[in-house]
N, C-alpha and C. Protein backbone atom coordinates (compact mmCIF):
# COMPACT_ATOMS: atom_id res chain seq x y z
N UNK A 1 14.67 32.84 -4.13
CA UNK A 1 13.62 33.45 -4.94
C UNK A 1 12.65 34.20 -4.05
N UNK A 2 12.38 35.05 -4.67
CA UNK A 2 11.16 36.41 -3.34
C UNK A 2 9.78 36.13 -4.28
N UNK A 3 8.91 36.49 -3.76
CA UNK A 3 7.31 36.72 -4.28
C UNK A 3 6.65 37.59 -3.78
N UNK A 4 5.90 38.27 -3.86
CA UNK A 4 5.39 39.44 -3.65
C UNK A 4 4.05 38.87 -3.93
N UNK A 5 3.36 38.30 -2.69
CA UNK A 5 1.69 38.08 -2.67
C UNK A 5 1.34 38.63 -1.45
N UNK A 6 -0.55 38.83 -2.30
CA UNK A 6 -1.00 39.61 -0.74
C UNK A 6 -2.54 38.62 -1.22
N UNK A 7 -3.31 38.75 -0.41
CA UNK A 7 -4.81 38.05 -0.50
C UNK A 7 -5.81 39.37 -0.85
N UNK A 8 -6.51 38.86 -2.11
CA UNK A 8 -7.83 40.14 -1.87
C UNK A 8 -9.01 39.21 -3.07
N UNK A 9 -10.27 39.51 -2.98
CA UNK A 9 -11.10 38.87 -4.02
C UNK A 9 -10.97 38.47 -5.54
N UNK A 10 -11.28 38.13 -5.82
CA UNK A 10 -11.58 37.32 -7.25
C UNK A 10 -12.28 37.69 -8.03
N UNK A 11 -12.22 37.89 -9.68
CA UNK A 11 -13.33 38.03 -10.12
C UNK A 11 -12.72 38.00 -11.73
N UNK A 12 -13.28 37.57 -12.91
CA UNK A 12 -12.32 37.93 -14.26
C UNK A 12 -12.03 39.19 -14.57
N UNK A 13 -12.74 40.35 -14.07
CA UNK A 13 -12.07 41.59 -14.46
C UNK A 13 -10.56 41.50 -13.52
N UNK A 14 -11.00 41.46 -12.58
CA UNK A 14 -10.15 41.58 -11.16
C UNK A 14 -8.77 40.81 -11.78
N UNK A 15 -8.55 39.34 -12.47
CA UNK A 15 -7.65 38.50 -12.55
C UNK A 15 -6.49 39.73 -13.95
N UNK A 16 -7.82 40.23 -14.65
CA UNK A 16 -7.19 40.82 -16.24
C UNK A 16 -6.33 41.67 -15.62
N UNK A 17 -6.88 42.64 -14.94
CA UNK A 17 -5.98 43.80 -14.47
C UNK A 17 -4.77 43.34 -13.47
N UNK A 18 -4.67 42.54 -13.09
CA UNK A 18 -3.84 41.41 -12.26
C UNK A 18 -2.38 41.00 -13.31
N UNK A 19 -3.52 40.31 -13.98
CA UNK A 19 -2.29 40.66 -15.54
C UNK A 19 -1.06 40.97 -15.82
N UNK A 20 -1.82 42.32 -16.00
CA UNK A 20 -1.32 43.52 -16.53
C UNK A 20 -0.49 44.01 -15.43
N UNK A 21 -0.67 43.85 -14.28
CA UNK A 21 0.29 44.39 -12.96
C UNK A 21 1.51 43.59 -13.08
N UNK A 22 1.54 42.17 -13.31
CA UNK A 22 2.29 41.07 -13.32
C UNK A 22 2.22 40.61 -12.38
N UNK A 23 0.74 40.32 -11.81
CA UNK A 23 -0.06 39.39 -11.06
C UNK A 23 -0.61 37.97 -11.47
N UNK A 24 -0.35 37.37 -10.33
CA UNK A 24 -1.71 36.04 -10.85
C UNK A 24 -1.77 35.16 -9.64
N UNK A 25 -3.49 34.70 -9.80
CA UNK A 25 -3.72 34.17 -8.38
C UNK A 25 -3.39 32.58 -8.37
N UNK A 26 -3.11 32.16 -7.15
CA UNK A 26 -2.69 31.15 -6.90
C UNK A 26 -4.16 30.75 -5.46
N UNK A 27 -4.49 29.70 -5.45
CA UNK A 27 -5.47 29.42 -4.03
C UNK A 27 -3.99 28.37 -3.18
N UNK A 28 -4.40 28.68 -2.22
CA UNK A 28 -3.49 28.56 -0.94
C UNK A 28 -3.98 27.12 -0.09
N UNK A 29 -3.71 25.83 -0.13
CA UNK A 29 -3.77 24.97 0.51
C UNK A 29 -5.04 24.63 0.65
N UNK A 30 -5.49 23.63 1.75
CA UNK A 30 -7.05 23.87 2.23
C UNK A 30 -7.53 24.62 2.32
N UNK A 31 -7.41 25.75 2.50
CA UNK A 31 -8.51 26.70 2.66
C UNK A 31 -8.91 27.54 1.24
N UNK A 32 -8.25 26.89 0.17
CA UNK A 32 -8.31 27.90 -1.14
C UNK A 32 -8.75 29.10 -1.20
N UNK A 33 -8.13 30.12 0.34
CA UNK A 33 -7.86 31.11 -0.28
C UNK A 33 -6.83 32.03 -1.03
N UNK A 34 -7.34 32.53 -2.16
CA UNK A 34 -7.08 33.24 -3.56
C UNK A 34 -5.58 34.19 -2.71
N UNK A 35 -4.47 33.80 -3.34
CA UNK A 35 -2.98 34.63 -3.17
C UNK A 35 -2.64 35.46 -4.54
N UNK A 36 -2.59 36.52 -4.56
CA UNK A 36 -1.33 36.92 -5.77
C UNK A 36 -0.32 37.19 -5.56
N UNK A 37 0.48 36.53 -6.55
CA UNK A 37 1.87 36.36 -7.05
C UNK A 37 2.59 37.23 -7.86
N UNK A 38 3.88 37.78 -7.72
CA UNK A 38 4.55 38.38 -8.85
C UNK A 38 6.47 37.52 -8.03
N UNK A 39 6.21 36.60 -8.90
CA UNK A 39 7.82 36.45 -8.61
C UNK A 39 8.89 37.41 -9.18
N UNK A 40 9.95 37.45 -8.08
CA UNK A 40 11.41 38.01 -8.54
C UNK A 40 12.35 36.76 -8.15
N UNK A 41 13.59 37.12 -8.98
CA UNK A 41 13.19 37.03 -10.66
C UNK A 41 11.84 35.89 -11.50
N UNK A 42 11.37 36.79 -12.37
CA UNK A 42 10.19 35.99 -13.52
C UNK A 42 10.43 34.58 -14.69
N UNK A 43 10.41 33.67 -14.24
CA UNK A 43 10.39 32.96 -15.51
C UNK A 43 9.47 33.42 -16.81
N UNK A 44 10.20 33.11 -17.63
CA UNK A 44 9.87 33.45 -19.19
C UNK A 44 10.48 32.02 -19.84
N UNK A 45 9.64 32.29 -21.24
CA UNK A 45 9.94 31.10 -22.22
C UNK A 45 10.70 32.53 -23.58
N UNK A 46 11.71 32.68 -23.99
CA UNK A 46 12.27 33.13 -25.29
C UNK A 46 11.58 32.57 -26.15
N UNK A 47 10.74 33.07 -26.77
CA UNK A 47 10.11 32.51 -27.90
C UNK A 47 10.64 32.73 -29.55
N UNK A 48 12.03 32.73 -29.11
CA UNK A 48 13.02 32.96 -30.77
C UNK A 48 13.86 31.93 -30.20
N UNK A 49 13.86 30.76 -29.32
CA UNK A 49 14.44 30.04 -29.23
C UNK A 49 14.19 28.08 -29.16
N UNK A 50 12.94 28.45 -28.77
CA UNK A 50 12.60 26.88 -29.01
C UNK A 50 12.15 26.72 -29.81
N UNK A 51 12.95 25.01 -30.32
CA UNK A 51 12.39 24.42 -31.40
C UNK A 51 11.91 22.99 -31.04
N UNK A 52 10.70 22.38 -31.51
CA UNK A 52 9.85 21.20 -31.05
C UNK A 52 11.85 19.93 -31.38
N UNK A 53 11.89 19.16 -30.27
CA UNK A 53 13.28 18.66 -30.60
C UNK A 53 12.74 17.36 -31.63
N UNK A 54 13.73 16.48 -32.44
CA UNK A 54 13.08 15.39 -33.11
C UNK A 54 12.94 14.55 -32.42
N UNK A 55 13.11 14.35 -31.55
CA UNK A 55 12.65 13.45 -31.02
C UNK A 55 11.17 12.87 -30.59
N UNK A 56 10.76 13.98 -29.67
CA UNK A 56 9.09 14.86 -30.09
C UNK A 56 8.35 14.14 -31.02
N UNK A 57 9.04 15.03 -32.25
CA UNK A 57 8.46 14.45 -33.55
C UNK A 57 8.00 13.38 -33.63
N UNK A 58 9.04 12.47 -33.12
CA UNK A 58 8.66 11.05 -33.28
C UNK A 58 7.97 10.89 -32.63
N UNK A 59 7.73 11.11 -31.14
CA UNK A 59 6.61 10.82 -30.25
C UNK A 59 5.22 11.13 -31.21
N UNK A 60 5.30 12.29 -31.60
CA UNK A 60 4.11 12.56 -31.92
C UNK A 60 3.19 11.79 -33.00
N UNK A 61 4.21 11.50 -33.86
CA UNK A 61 3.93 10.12 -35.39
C UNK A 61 3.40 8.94 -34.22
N UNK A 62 4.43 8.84 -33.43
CA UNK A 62 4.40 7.60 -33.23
C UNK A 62 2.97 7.05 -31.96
N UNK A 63 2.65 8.16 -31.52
CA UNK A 63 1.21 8.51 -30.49
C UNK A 63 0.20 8.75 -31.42
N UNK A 64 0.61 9.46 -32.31
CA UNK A 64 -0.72 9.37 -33.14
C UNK A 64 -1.52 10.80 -32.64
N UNK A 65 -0.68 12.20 -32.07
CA UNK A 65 -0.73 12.83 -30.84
C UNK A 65 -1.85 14.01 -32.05
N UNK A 66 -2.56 14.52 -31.80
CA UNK A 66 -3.32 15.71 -32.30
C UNK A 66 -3.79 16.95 -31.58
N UNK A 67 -3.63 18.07 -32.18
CA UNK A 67 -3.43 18.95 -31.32
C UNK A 67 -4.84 20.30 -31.50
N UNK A 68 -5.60 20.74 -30.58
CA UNK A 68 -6.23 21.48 -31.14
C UNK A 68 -6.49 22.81 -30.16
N UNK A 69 -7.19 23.80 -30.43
CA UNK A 69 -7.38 25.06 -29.41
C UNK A 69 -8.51 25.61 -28.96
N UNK A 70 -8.65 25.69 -27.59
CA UNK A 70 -9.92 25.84 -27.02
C UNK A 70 -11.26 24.85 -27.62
N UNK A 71 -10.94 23.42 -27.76
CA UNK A 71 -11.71 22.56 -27.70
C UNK A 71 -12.76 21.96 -26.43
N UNK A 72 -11.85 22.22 -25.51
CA UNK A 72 -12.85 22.15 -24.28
C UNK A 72 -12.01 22.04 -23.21
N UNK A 73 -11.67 23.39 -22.98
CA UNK A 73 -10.91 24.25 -22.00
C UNK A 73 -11.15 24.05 -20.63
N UNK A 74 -12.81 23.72 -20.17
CA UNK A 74 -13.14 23.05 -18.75
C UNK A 74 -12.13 22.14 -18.49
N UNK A 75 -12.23 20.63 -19.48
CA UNK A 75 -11.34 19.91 -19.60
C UNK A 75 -9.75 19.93 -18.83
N UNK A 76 -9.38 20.38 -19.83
CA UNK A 76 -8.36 21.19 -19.41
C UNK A 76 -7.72 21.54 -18.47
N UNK A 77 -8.60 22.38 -17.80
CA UNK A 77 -8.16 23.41 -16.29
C UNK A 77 -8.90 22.05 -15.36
N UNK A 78 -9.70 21.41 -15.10
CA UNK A 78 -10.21 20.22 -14.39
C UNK A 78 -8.60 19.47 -14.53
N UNK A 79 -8.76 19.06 -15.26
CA UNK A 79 -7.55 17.85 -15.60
C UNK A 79 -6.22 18.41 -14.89
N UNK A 80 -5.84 19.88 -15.30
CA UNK A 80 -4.58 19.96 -14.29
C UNK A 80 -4.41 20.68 -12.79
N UNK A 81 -5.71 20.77 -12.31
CA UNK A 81 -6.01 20.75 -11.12
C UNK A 81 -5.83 19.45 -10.00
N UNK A 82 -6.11 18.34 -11.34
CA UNK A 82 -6.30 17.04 -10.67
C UNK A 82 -4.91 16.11 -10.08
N UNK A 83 -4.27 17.08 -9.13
CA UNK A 83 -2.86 16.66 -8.27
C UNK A 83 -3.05 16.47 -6.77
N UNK A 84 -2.42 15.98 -6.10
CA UNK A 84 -2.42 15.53 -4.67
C UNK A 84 -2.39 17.40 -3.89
N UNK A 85 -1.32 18.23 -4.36
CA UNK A 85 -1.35 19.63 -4.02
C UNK A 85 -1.56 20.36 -4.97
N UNK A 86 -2.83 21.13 -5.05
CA UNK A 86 -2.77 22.23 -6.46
C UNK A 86 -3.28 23.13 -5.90
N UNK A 87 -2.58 24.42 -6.67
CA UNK A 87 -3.28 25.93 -6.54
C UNK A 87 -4.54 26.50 -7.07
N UNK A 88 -5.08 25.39 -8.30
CA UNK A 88 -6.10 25.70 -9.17
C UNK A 88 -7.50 25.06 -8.17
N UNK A 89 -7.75 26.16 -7.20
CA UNK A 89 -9.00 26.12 -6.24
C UNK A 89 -10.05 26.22 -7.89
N UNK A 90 -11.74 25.48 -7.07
CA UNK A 90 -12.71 25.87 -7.82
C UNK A 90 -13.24 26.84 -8.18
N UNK A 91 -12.69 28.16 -7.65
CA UNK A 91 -13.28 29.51 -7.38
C UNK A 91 -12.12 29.87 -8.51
N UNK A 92 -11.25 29.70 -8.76
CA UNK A 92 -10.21 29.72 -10.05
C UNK A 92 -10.62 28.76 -11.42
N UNK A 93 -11.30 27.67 -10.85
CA UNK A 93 -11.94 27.12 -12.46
C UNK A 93 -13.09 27.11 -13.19
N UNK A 94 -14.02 28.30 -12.40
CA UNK A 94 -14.50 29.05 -12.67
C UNK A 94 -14.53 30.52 -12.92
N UNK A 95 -13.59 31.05 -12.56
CA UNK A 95 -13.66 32.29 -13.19
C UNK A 95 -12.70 31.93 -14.48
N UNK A 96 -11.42 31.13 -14.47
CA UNK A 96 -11.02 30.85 -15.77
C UNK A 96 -12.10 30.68 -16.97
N UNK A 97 -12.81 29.64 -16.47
CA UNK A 97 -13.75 29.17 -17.63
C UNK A 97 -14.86 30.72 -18.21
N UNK A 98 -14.89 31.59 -17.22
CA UNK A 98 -15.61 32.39 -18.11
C UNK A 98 -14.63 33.28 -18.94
N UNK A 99 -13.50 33.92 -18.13
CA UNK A 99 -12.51 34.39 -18.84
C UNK A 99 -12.06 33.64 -20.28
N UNK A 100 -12.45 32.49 -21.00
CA UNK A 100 -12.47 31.67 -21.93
C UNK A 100 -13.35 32.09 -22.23
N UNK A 101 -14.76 32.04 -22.19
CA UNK A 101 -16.14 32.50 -23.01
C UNK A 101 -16.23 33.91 -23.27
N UNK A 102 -15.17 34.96 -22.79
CA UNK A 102 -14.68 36.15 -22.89
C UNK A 102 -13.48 36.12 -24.20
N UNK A 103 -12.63 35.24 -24.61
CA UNK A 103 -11.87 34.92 -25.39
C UNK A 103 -10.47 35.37 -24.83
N UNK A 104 -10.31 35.51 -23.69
CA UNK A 104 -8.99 35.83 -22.69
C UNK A 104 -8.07 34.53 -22.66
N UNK A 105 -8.95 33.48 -22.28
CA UNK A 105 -8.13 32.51 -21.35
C UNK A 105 -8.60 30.93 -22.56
N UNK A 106 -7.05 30.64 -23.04
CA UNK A 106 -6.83 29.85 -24.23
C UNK A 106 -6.65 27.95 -23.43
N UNK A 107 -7.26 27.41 -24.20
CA UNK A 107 -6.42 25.47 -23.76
C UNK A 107 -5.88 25.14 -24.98
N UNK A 108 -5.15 24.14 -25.06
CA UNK A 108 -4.58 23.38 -25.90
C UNK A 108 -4.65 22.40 -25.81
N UNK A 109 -5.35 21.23 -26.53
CA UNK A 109 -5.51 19.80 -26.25
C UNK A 109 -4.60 19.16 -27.34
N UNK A 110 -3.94 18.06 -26.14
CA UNK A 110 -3.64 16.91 -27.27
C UNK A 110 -4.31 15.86 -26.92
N UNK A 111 -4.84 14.84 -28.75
CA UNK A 111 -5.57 13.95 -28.34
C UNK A 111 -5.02 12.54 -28.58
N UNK A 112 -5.50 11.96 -28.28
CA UNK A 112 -5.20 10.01 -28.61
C UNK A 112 -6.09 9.52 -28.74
N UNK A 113 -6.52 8.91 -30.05
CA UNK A 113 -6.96 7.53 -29.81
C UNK A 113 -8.79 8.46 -29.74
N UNK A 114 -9.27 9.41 -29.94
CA UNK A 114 -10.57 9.85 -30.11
C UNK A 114 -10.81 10.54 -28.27
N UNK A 115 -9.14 10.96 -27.61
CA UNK A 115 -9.23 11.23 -26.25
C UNK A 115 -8.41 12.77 -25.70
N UNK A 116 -8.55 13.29 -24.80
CA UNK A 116 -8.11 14.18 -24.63
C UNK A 116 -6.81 13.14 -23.34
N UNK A 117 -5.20 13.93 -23.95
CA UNK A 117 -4.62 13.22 -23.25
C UNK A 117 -3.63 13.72 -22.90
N UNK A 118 -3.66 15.16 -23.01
CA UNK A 118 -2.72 16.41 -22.40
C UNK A 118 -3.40 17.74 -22.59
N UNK A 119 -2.48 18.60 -22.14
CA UNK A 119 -2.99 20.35 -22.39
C UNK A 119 -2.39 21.40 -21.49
N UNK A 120 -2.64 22.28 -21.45
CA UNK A 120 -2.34 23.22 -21.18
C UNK A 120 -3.44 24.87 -21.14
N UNK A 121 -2.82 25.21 -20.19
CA UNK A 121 -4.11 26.58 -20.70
C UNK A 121 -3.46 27.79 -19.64
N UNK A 122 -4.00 29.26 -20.21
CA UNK A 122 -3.13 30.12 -20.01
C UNK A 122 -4.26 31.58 -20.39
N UNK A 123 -3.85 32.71 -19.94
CA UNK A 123 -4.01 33.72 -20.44
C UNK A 123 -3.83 34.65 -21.74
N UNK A 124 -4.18 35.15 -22.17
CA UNK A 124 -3.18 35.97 -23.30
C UNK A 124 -4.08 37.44 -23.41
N UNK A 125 -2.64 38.08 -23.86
CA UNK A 125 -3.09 39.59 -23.64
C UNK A 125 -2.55 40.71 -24.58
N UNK A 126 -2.49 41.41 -25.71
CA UNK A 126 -1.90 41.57 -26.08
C UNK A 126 -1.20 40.75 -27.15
N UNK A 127 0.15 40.49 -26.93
CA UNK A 127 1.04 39.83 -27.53
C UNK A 127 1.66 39.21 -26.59
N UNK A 128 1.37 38.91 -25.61
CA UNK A 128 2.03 38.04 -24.31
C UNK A 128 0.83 37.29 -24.10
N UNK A 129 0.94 35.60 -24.04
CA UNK A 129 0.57 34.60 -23.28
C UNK A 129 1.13 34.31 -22.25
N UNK A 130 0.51 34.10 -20.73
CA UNK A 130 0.96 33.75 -19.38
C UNK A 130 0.47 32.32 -19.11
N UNK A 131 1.48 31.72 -19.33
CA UNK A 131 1.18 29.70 -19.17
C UNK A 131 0.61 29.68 -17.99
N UNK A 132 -0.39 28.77 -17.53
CA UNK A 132 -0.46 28.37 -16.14
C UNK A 132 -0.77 27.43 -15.63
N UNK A 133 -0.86 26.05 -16.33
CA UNK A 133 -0.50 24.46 -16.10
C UNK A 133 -0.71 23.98 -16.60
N UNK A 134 -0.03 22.48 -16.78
CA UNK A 134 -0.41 22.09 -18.17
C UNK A 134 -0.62 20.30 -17.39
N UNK A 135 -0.80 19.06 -18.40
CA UNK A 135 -1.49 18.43 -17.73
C UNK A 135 -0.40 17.18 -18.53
N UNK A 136 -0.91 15.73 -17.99
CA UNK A 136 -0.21 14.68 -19.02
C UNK A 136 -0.80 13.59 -18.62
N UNK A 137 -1.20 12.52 -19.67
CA UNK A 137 -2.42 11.22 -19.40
C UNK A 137 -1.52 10.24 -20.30
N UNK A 138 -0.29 10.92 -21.06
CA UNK A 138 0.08 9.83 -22.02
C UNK A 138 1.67 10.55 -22.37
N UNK A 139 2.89 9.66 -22.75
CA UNK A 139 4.26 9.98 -23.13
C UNK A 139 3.98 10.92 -23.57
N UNK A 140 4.63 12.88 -23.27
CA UNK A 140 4.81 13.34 -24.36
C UNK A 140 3.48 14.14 -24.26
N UNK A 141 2.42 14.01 -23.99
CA UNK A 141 1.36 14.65 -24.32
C UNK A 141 1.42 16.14 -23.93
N UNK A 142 1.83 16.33 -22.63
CA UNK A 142 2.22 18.01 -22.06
C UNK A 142 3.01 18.41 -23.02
N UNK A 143 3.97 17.92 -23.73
CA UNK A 143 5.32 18.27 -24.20
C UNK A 143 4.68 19.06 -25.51
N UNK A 144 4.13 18.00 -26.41
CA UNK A 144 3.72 18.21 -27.73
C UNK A 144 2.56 19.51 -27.36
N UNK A 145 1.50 19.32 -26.72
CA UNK A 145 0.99 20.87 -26.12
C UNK A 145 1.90 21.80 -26.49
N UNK A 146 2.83 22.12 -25.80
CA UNK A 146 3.80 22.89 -25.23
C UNK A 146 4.44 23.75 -26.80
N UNK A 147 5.06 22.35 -27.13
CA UNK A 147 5.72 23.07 -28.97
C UNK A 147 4.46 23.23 -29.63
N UNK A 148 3.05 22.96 -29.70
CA UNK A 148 2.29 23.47 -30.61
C UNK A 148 1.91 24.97 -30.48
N UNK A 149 1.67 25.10 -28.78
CA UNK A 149 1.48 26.61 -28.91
C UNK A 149 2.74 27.35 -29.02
N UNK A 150 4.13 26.95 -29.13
CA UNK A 150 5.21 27.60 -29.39
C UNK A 150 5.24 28.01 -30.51
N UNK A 151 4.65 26.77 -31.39
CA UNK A 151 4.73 27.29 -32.64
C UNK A 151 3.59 28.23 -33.39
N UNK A 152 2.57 28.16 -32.83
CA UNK A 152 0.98 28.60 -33.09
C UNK A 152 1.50 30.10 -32.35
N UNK A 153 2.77 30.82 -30.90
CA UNK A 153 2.53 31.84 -30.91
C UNK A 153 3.78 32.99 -31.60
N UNK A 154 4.51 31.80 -32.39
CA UNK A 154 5.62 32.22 -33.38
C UNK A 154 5.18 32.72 -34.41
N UNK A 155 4.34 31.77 -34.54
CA UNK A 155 3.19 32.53 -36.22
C UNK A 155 2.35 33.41 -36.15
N UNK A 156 2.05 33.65 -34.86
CA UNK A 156 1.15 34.82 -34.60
C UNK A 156 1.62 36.26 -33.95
N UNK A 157 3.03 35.94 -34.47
CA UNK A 157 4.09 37.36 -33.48
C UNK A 157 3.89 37.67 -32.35
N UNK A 158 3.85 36.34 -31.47
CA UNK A 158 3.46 37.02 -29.88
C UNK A 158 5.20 37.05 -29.63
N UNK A 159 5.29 38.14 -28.37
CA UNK A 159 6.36 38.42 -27.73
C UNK A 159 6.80 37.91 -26.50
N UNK A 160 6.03 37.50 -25.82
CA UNK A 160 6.20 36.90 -24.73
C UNK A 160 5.64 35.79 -23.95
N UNK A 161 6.54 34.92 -23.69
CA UNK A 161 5.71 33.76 -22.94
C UNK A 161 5.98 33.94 -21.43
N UNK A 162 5.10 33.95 -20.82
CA UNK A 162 5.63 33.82 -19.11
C UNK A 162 5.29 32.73 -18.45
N UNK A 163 6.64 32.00 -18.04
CA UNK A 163 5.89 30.53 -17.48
C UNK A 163 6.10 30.80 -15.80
N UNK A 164 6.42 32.17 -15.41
CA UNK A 164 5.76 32.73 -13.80
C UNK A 164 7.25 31.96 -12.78
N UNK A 165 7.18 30.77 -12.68
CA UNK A 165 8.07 30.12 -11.71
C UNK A 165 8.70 29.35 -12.28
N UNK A 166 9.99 29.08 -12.02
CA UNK A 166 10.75 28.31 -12.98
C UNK A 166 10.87 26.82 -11.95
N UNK A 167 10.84 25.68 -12.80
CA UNK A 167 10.99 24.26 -12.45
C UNK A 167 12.03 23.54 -13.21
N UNK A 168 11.63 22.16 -12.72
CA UNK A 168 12.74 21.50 -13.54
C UNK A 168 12.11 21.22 -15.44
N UNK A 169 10.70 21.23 -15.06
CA UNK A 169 9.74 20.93 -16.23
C UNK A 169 9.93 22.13 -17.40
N UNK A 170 9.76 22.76 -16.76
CA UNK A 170 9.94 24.18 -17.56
C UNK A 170 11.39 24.56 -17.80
N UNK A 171 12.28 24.51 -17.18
CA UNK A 171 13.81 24.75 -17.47
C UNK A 171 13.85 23.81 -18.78
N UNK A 172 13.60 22.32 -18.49
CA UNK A 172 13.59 21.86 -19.75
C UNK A 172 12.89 22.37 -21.29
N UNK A 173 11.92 23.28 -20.88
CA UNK A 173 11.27 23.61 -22.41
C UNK A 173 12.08 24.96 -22.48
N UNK A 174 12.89 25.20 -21.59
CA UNK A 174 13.99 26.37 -22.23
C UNK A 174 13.80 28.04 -21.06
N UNK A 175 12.65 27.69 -19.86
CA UNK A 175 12.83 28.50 -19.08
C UNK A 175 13.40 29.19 -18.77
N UNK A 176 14.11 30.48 -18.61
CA UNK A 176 14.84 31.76 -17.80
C UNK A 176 14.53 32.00 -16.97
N UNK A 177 15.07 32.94 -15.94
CA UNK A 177 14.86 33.88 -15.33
C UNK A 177 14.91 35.22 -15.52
N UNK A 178 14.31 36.13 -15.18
CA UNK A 178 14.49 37.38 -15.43
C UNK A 178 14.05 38.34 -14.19
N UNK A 179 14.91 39.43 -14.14
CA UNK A 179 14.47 40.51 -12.99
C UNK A 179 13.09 40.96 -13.34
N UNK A 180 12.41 41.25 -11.78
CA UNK A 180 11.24 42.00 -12.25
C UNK A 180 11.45 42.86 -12.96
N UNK A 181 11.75 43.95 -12.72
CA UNK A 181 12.25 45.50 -13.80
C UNK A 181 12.79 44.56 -15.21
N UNK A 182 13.56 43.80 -15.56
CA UNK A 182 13.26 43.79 -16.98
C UNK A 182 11.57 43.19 -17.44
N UNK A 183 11.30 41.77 -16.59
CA UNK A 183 9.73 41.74 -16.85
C UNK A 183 8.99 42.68 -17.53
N UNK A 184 8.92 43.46 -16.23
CA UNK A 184 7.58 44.61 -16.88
C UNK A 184 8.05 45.54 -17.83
N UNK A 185 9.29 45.58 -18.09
CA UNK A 185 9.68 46.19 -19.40
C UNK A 185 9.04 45.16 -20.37
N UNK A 186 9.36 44.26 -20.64
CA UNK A 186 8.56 43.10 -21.87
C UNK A 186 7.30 42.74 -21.46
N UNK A 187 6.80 43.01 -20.49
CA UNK A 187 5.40 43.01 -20.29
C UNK A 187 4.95 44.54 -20.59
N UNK A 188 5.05 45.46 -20.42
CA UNK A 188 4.39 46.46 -21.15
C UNK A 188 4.59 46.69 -22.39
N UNK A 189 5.19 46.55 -23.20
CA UNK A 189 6.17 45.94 -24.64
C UNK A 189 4.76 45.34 -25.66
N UNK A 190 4.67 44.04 -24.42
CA UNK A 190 3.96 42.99 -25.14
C UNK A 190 2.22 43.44 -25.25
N UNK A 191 1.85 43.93 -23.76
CA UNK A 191 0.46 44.10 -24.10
C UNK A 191 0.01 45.80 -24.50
N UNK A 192 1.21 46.31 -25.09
CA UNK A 192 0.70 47.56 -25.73
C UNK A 192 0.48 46.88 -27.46
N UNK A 193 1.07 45.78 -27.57
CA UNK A 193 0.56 45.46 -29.21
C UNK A 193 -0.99 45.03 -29.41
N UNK A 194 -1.38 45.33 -30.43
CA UNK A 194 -2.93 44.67 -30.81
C UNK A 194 -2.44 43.53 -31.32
N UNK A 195 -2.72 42.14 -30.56
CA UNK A 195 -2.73 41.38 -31.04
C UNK A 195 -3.99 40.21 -30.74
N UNK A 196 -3.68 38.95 -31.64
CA UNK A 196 -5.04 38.43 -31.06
C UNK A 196 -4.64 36.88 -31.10
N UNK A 197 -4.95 36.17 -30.40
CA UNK A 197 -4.77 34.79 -30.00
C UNK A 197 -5.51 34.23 -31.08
C-alpha cells in the first residue's frame, strides 16, 4: 500500500479543502506533528451493500443499545483518541470540535444504561461522509454506530463512504479497496451534490 503525505499547518478551513483533495490529517507519534494522507489504493464502504446483520439486531435488543447524532461529539473524538498509539493529536480535537459547531464534522453515539458507550465521528461533504474513528466501551457498541449511520446515510442519498485505510475492522463492515483515479472520480461525483447531513 503507498500514501502520499507531506506535513504543513492546520486549521478547519485548511482540513475542508484537504477534503476535497482526498486529504486528511493524521498527527505523527510523540511529536503530534499534523501528516496528510491520501492512500493508494482508498478504502471505501459501498453503501448499496451493507445490511445491519441479525445478529446485531440482537445485540442491540439485547444491550438495550440507543443511538443518537451529534449529541456530544467532544465525547466522541476524546473517547477514540483514548489508545496506547493514536493519530487523533489535541491540535486535531480541536479543530474537529469546531468543524462540528460549523456543521461539517458529525458523531454518532451509542448509549447504555443512561451512558455513552460507543461512536464514531467523521466528516461529511456533499454527499460523501469520510469515517475517521470510531470507539467501543461495551459488545457491539462501535458496530451498532456503524449500521446506524449506514442506514441514516442510505436515507439521506449519500454516495460515498470513505473509511481511508482498510483493516481487519473495517473489511469486516464490508471495506474495499479502490484506485486513487477511481476515488476521486466518486469523490468529485459525491461532493458536487447538494446534500446535507
Amino acid at each position: 500500500m503507498r500514501s502520499d503525505f507531506f506535513y504543513i499547518m492546520i486549521s478547519p478551513e485548511i482540513i475542508l479543502n484537504a477534503y476535497l483533495q482526498g486529504y486528511f490529517p493524521m498527527a505523527e507519534g510523540d511529536s503530534e506533528e499534523i501528516f496528510w494522507h491520501s492512500p493508494n489504493p482508498r478504502a471505501i464502504i459501498p453503501l448499496d451493500n451493507p445490511r445491519m446483520p441479525r445478529s446485531l439486531r440482537k445485540s442491540i435488543r439485547k444491550y438495550g443499545f440507543k443511538f443518537t447524532i451529534d449529541e456530544n461529539f467532544e465525547f466522541v473524538i476524546r473517547s477514540c483518541s483514548e489508545r496506547k498509539e493514536t493519530w487523533i493529536s489535541e491540535e486535531i480535537i480541536e479543530n474537529y470540535c469546531e468543524l462540528n459547531r460549523w456543521g461539517v464534522a458529525h458523531s454518532v453515539e451509542t448509549w447504555q444504561d443512561g451512558k455513552i458507550v460507543g461512536g464514531l465521528y467523521g466528516i461529511s461533504l456533499g454527499s460523501a461522509f469520510f469515517g475517521e474513528s470510531m470507539f467501543n466501551l461495551s459488545s457491539d457498541a462501535a458496530k451498532g454506530a456503524f449500521y446506524f449511520l449506514i442506514e441514516y446515510l442510505q436515507r439521506n442519498e449519500f454516495t460515498l463512504l470513505d473509511s481511508q485505510y482498510i483493516n481487519h475492522f473495517t473489511e469486516q463492515l464490508g471495506a474495499v479497496e479502490i484506485s486513487k483515479k477511481d476515488y476521486y472520480k466518486l469523490l468529485k461525483e459525491a461532493i458536487a451534490v447538494k446534500n446535507k447531513f
